[in-house]
Protein backbone atom coordinates (compact mmCIF):
# COMPACT_ATOMS: atom_id res chain seq x y z
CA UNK A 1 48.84 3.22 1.06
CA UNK A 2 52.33 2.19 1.50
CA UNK A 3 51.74 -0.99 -0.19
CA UNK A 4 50.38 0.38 -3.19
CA UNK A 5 53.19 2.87 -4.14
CA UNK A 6 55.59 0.00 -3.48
CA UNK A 7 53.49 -2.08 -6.01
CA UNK A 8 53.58 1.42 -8.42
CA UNK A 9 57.49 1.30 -8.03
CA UNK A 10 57.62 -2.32 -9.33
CA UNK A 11 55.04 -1.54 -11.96
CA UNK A 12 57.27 1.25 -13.18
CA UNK A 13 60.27 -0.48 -13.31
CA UNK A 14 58.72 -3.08 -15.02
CA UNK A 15 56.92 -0.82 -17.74
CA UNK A 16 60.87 0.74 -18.23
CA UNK A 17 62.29 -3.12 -18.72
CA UNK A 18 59.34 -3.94 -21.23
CA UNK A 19 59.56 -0.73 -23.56
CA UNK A 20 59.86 -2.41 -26.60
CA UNK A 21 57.21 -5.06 -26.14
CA UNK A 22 54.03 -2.95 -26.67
CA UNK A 23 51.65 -5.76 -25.50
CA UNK A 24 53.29 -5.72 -22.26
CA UNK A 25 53.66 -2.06 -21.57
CA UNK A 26 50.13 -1.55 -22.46
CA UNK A 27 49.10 -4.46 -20.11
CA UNK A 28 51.60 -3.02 -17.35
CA UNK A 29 50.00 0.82 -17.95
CA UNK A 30 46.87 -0.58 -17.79
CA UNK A 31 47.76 -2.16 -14.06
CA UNK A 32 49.53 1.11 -13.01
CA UNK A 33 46.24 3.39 -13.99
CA UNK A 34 44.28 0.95 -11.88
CA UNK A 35 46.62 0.98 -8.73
CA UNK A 36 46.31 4.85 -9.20
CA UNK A 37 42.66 4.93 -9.59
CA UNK A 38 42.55 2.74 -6.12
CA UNK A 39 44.81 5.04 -4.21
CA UNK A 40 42.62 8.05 -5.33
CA UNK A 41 39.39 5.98 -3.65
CA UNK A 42 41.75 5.62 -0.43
CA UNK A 43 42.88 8.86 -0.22
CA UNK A 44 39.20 10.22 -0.64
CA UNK A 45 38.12 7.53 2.12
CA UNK A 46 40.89 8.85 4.73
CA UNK A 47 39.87 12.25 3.75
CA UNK A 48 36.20 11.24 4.77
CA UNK A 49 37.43 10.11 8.03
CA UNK A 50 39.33 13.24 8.75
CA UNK A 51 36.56 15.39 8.50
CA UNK A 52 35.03 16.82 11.82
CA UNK A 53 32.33 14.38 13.36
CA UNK A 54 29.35 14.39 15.88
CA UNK A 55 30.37 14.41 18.80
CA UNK A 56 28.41 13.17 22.52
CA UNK A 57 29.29 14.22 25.59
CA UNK A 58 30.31 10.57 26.55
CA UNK A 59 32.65 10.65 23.87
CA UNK A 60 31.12 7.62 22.53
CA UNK A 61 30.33 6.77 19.37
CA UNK A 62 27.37 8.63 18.19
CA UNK A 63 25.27 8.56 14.42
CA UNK A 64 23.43 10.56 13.27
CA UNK A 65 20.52 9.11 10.56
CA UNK A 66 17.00 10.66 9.04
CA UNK A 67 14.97 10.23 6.02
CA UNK A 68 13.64 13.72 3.90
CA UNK A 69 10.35 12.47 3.02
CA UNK A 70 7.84 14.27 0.53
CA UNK A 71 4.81 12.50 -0.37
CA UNK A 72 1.80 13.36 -2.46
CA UNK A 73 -1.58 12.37 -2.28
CA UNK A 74 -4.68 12.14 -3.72
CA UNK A 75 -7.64 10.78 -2.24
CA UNK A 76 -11.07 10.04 -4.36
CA UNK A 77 -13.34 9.92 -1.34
CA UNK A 78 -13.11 11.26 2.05
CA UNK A 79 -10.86 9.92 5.22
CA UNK A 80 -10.18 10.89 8.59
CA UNK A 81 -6.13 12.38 7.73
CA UNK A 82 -5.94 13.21 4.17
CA UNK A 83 -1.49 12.47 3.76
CA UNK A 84 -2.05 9.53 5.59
CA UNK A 85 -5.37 7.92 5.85
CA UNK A 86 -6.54 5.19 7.40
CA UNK A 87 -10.00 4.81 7.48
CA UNK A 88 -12.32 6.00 4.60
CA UNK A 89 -15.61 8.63 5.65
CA UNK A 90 -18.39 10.64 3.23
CA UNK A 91 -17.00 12.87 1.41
CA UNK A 92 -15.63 14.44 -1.64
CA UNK A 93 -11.92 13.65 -1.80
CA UNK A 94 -8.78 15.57 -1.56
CA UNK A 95 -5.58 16.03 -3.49
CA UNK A 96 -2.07 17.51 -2.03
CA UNK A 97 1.31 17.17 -0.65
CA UNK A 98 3.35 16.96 2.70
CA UNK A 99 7.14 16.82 4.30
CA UNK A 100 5.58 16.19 7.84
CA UNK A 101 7.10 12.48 7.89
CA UNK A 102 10.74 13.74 7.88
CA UNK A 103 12.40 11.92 10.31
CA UNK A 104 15.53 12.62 12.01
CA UNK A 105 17.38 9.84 14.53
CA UNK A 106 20.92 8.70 16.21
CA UNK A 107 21.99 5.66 17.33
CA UNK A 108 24.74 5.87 19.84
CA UNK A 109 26.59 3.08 21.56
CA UNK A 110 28.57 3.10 25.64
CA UNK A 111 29.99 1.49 27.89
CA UNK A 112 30.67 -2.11 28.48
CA UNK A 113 28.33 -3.16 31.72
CA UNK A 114 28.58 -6.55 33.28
CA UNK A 115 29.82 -8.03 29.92
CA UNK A 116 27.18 -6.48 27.93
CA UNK A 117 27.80 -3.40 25.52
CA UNK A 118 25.37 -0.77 25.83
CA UNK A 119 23.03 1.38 23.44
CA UNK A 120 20.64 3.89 23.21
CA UNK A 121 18.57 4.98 20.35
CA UNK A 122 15.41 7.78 19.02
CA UNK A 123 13.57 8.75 16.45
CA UNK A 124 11.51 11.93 15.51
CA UNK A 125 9.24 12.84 13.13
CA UNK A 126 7.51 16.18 12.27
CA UNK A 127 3.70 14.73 13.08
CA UNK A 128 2.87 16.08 16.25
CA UNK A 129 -0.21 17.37 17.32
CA UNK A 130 0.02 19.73 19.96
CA UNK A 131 -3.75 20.06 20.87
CA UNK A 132 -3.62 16.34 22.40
CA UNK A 133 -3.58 16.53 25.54
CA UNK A 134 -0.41 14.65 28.11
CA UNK A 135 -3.16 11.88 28.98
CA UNK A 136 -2.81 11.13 24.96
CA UNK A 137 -0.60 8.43 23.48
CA UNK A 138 1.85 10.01 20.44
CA UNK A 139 -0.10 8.69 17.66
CA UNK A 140 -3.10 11.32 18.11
CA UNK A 141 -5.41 11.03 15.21
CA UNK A 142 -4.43 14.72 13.80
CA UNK A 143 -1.42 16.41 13.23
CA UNK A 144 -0.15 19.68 12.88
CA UNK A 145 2.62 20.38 10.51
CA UNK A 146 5.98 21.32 11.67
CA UNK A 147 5.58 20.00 15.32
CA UNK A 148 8.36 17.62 16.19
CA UNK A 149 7.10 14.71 17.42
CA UNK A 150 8.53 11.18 19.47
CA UNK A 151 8.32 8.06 17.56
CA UNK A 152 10.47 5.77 18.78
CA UNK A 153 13.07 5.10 21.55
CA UNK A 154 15.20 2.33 22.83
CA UNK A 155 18.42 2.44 25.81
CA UNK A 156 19.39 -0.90 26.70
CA UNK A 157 22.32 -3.92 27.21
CA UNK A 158 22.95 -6.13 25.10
CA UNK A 159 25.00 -9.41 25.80
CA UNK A 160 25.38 -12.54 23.45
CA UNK A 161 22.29 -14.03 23.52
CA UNK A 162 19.90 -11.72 26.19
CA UNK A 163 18.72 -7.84 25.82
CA UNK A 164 17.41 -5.71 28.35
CA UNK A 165 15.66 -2.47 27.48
CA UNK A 166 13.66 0.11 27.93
CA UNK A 167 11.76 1.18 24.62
CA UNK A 168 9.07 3.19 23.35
CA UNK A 169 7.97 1.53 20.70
CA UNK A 170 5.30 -0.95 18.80
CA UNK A 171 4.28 -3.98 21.01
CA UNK A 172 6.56 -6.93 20.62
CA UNK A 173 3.78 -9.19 20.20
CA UNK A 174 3.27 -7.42 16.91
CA UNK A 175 6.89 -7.40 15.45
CA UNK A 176 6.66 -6.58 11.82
CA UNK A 177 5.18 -4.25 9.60
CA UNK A 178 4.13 -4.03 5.83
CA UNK A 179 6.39 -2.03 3.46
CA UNK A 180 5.54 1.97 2.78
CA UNK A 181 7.12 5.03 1.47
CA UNK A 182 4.18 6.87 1.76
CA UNK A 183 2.68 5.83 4.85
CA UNK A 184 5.36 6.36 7.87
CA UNK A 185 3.88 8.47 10.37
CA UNK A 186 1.12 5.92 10.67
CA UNK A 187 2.31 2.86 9.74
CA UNK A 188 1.01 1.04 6.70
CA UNK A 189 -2.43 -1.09 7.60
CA UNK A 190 -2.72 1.25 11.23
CA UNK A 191 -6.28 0.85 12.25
CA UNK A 192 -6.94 -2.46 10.02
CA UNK A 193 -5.12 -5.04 11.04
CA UNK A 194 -1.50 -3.74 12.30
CA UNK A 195 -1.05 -3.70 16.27
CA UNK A 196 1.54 -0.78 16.31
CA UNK A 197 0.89 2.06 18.94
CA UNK A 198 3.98 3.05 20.42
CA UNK A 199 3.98 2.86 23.99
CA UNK A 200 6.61 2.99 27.09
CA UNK A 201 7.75 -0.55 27.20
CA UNK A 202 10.56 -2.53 29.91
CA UNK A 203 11.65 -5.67 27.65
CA UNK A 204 13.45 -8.65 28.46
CA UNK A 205 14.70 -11.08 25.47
CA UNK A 206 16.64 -14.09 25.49
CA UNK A 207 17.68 -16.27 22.07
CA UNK A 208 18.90 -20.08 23.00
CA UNK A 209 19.93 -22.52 19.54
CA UNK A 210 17.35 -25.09 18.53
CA UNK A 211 19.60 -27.05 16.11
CA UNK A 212 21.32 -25.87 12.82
CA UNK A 213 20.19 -22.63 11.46
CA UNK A 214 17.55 -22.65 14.58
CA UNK A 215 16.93 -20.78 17.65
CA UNK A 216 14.07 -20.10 19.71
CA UNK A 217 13.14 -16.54 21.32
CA UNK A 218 11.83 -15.68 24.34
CA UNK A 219 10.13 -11.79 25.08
CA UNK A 220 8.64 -10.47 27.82
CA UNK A 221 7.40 -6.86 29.05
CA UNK A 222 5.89 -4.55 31.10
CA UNK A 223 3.88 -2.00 29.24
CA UNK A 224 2.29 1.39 29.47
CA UNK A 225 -0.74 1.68 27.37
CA UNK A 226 -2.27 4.93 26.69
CA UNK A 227 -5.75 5.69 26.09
CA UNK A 228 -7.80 5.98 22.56
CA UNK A 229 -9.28 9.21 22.62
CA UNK A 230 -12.61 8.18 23.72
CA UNK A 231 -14.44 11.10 25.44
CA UNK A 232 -16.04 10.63 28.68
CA UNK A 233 -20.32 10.39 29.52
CA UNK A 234 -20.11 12.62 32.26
CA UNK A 235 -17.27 14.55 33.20
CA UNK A 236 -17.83 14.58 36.74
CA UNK A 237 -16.70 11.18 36.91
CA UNK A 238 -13.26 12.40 35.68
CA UNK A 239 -10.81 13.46 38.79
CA UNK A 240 -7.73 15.92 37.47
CA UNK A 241 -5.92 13.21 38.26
CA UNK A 242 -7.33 11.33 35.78
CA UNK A 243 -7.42 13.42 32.81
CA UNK A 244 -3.83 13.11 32.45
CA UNK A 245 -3.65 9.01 33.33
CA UNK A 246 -4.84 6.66 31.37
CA UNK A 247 -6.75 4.36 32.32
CA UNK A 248 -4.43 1.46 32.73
CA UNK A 249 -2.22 3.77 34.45
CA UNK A 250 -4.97 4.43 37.39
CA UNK A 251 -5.53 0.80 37.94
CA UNK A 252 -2.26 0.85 39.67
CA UNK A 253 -0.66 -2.43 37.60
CA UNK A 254 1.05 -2.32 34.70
CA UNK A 255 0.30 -4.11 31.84
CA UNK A 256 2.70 -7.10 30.37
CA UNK A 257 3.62 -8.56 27.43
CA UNK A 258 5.18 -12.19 26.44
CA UNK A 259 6.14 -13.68 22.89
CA UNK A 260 8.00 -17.15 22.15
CA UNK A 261 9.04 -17.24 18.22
CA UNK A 262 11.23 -19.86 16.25
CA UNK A 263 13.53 -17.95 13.74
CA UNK A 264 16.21 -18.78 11.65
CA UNK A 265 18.28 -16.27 12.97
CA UNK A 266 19.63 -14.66 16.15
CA UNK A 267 18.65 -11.28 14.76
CA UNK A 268 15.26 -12.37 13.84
CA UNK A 269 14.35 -9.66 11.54
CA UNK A 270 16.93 -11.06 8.77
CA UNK A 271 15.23 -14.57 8.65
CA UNK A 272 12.32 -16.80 9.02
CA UNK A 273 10.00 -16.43 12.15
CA UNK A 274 6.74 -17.63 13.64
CA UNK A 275 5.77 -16.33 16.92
CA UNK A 276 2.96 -16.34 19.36
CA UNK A 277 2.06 -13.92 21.60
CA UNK A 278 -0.33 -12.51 24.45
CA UNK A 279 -0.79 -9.37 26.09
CA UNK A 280 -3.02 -8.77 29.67
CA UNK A 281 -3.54 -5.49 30.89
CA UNK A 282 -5.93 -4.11 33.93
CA UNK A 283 -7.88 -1.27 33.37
CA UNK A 284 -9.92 1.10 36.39
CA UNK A 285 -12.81 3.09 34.77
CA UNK A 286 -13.82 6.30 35.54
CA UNK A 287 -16.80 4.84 37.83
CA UNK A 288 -14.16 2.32 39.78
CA UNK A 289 -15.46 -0.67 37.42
CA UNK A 290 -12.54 -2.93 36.13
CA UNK A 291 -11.95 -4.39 33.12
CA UNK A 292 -8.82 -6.52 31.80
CA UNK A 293 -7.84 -5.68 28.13
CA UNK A 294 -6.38 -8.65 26.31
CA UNK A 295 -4.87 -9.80 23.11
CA UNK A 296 -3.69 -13.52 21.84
CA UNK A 297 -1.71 -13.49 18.35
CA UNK A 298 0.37 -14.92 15.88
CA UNK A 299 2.64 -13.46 13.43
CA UNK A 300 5.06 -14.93 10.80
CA UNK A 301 7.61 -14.43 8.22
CA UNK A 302 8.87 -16.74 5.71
CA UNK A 303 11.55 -16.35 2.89
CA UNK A 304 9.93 -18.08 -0.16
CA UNK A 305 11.44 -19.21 -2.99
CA UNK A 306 12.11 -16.53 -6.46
CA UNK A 307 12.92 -14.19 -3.37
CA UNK A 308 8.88 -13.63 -2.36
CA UNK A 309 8.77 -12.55 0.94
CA UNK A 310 5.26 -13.49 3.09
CA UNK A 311 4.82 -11.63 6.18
CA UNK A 312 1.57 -11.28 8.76
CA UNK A 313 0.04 -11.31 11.80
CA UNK A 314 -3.73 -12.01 13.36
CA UNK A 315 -5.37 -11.31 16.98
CA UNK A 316 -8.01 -11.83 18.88
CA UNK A 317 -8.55 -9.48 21.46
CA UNK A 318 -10.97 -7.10 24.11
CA UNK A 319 -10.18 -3.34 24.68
CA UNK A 320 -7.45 -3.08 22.17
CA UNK A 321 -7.91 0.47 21.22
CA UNK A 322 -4.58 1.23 23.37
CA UNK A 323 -2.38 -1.17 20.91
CA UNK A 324 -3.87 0.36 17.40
CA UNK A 325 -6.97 -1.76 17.24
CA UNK A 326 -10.66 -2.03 18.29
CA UNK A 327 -11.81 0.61 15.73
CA UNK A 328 -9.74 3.39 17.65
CA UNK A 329 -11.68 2.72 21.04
CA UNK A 330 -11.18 0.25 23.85
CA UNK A 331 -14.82 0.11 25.39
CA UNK A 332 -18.79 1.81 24.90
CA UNK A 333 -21.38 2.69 26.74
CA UNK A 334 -24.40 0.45 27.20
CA UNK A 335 -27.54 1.04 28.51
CA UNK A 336 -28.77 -0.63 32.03
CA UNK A 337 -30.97 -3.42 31.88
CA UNK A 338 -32.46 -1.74 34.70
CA UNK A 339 -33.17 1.56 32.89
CA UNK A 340 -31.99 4.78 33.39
CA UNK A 341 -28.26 5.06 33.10
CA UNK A 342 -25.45 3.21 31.20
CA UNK A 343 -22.30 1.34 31.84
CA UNK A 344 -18.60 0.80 29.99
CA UNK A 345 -18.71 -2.53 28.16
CA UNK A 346 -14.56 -3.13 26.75
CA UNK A 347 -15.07 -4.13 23.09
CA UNK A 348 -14.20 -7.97 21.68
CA UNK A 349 -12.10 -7.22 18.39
CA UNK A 350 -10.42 -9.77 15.72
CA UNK A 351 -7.99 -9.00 12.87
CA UNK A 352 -4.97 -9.11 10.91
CA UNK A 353 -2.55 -8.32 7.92
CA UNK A 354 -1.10 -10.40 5.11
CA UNK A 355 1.54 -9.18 2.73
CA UNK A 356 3.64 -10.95 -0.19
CA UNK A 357 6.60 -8.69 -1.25
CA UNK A 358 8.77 -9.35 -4.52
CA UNK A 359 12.12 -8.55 -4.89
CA UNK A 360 13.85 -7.88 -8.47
CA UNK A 361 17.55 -7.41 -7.53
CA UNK A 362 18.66 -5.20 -4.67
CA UNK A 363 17.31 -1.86 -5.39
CA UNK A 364 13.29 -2.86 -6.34
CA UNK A 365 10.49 -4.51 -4.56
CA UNK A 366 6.60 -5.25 -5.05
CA UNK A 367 4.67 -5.31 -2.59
CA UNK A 368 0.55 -6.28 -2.05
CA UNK A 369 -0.73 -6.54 1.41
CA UNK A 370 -4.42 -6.58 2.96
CA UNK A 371 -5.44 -5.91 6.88
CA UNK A 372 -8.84 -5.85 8.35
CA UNK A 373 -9.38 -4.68 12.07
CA UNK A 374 -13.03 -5.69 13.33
CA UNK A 375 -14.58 -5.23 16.73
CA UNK A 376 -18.57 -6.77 16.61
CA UNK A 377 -21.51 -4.79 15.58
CA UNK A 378 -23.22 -6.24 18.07
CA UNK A 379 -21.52 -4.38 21.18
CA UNK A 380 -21.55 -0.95 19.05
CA UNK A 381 -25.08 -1.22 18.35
CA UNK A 382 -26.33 -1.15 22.38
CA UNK A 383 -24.64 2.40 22.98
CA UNK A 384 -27.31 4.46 24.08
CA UNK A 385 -26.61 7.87 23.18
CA UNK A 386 -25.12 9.88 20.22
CA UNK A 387 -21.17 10.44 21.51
CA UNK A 388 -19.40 13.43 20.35
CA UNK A 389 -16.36 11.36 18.43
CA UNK A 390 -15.97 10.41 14.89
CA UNK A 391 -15.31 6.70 15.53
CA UNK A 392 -17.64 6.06 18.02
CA UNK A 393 -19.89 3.88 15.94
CA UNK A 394 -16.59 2.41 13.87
CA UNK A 395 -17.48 -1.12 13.26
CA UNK A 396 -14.89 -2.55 10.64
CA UNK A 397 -11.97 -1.30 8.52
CA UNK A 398 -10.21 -3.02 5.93
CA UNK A 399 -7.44 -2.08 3.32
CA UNK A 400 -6.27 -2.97 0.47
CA UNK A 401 -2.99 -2.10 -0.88
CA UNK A 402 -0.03 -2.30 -3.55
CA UNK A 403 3.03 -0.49 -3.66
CA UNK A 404 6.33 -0.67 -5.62
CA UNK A 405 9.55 1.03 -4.02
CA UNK A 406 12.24 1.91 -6.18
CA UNK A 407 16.10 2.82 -4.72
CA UNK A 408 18.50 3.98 -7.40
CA UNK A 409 21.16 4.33 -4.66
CA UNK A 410 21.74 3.29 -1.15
CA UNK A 411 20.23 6.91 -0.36
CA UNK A 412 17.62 7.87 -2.96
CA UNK A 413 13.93 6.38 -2.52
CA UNK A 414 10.64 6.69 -4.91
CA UNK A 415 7.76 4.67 -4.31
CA UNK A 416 4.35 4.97 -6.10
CA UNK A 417 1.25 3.22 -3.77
CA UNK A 418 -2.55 2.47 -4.42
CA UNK A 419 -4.77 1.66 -1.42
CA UNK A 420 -8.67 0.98 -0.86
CA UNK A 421 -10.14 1.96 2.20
CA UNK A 422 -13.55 0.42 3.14
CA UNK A 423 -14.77 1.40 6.59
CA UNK A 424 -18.24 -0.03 8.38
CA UNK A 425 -20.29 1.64 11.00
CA UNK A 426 -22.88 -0.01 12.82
CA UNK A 427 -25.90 1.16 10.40
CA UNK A 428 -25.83 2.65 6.85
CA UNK A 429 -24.01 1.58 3.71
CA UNK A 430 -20.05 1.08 4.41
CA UNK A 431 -17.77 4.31 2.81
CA UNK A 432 -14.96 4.01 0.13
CA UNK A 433 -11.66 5.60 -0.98
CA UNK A 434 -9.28 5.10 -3.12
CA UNK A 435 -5.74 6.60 -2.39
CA UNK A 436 -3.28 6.99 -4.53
CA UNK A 437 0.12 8.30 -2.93
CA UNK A 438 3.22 9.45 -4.38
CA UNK A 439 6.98 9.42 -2.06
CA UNK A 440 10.31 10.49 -2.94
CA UNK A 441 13.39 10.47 -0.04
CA UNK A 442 16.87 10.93 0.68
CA UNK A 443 18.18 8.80 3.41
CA UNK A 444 20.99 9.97 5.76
């Protein structure tokens, strides 16, 4: 500020020495209106930074963020959540509108510890559902509106080149995401194709240089997975205990997690990556059987030329209801060679998502993206009784979608979306739906 009235003074005096040369007094005005107009932006900015702010009890810096989301919908055929569908069911269609995927969020930041800084970070949304019961992962499969709801959650340390966290959050052997407006809740391709239940999570990363523009990640973690909502043969198998564990929980081991990528970038989500994963986790059924649940997969992203964007993962997999595949379950029941009775047999899946996005300048993007999530009709077609639960018989699920996201301002954000749902069950002629969805939101 000082600076700039100095340069006014001189400006003045220079206008006064120049008076009868127009061409120079006008060129001289012209600077002085512009210094002006810069000290009224400064002035504004200082006021901004005067005004009261958020304060934490640590007296650390604290932010507050959050998205006001409205989206419409309208579906041609029926699905299992009409504002944000995922797999596609008889029926005649719906047609309405919802603010349930407000979010709200902070970021704050600490303390220095052992040369790292620290953080801590969460996210809520409005999607809860407060019928599912505390043996329930977040993501239920219904929602109630107005019900806040956990979404995601990180505290860690962070030094140069290692992080170690705690997080609640999508598995890290499933890293990305496709692009939605209209679809945050559950994220886009949920249930065909995108591994992204949230879960409690202990991670350990550490980034070392592989040559210019190079550097190779390792992940690791233990993990928490939560149970589909698969309901039980006979009760009486079911403790109290165990009606609020799941069932990786009551085998006494946690599961784990570990991912090696090559990126182009220490933070890898603002480059090229390719990464391979694996997840193992032990679970104890309700009649002391074991199982392990499993998962091997690769995802990608690579910058393309024209700025295209190409993004995806794939898996193959057994009981991977916990992680948002196997058709929503982890296992079904089979009948006994031996007759009479029935045991759990965990589910083999396979799967995956593609997308291409297109950006034109910094404030639109294209995007087209297909997932498919498929656990064999072979295993689904042994279970020996009708079950009491809409996906029991879930075979496949695919989708198809397009979207185009529009942001006139770093805060304002329309998007207009088309997806195709197909969805398979073990016998009978696969169901369709066409979605079209609608989202407008102000970021904070």
């Amino acid at each position: 500020m000082t600076e700039l009235r100095k340069q006014l003074a001189a400006l003045q005096a220079q206008l006064a020495q120049n008076s009868a040369t127009a061409a120079p007094a006008a060129e001289t005005a012209k600077k002085i209106d512009d210094l002006r107009e810069q000290q009224e932006i400064q002035q504004a900015e200082i006021a901004t930074h005067e005004q009261s702010k958020v304060e934490s009890a640590s007296k650390y810096s604290l932010k507050l963020t959050g998205l006001l989301l409205f989206n419409g919908f309208v579906n041609t055929g029926g699905v299992d959540t009409p504002d944000t569908p995922t797999i596609s069911s008889p029926g005649a269609g719906s047609t309405g509108a919802s603010m349930r995927q407000t979010m709200l969020g902070f970021y704050a930041t600490g303390p220095h510890i052992f040369g790292a800084s620290s953080f801590a970070d969460l996210h809520i949304d409005f999607y809860g559902n407060p019928q599912v019961s505390a043996g329930n992962y977040a993501g239920g499969y219904y929602g109630h509106p107005s019900v806040p709801r956990l979404r995601t959650a990180h505290a860690g340390l962070l030094w140069d080149d290692t992080e170690l966290s705690f997080a609640f959050d999508r598995p890290l052997i499933s890293p990305d995401s496709p692009s939605s407006l209209v679809s945050l809740a559950v994220p886009a391709l949920a249930w065909s194709g995108n591994l992204w239940q949230w879960n409690p999570q202990l991670e350990l990363s550490h980034t070392i240089p592989a040559g210019p523009n190079r550097f190779i990640k390792f992940e690791s973690a233990l993990i928490d997975t939560q149970d589909t909502l698969m309901p039980p043969l006979a009760t009486s198998a079911y403790t109290q205990e165990s009606l609020y564990t799941s069932l990786s929980e009551q085998s006494r081991w946690p599961g784990v997690e570990a991912r090696i990528a090559l990126t182009g970038s220490p933070a890898e989500q603002h480059g090229n990556h390719f990464g391979v994963g694996g997840y193992f986790s032990p679970h104890l059924l309700p009649n002391g059987t074991r199982y392990n649940a499993w998962a091997a997969t690769l995802d990608e992203q690579l910058q393309l030329p024209h700025r295209f964007e190409l993004t995806g993962s794939a898996y193959r997999a057994l009981g991977l209801g916990g992680l948002g595949g196997g058709a929503y379950k982890d296992f079904t029941y089979v009948e006994s060679d031996k007759g009479g009775g029935y045991y759990y047999h965990p589910l083999d899946d396979v799967g995956g998502w593609a997308q291409i996005k297109k950006r034109a300048g910094q404030r639109l993007e294209f995007n087209g993206a297909f997932g498919i999530d498929n656990v064999f009709a072979h295993e689904l077609s042994r279970t020996p009784v009708p079950i009491n639960y809409g996906y029991s018989y879930l075979a496949r699920n695919h989708t198809a979608t397009g979207n185009v996201i529009y942001s006139p301002s770093a805060y304002l954000l329309f998007s207009l979306e088309f997806r195709h749902l197909t969805t398979w069950s073990t016998t009978g002629a696969p169901s369709n739906s066409n979605v079209v969805g609608l989202g407008a939101g102000y970021s904070f």
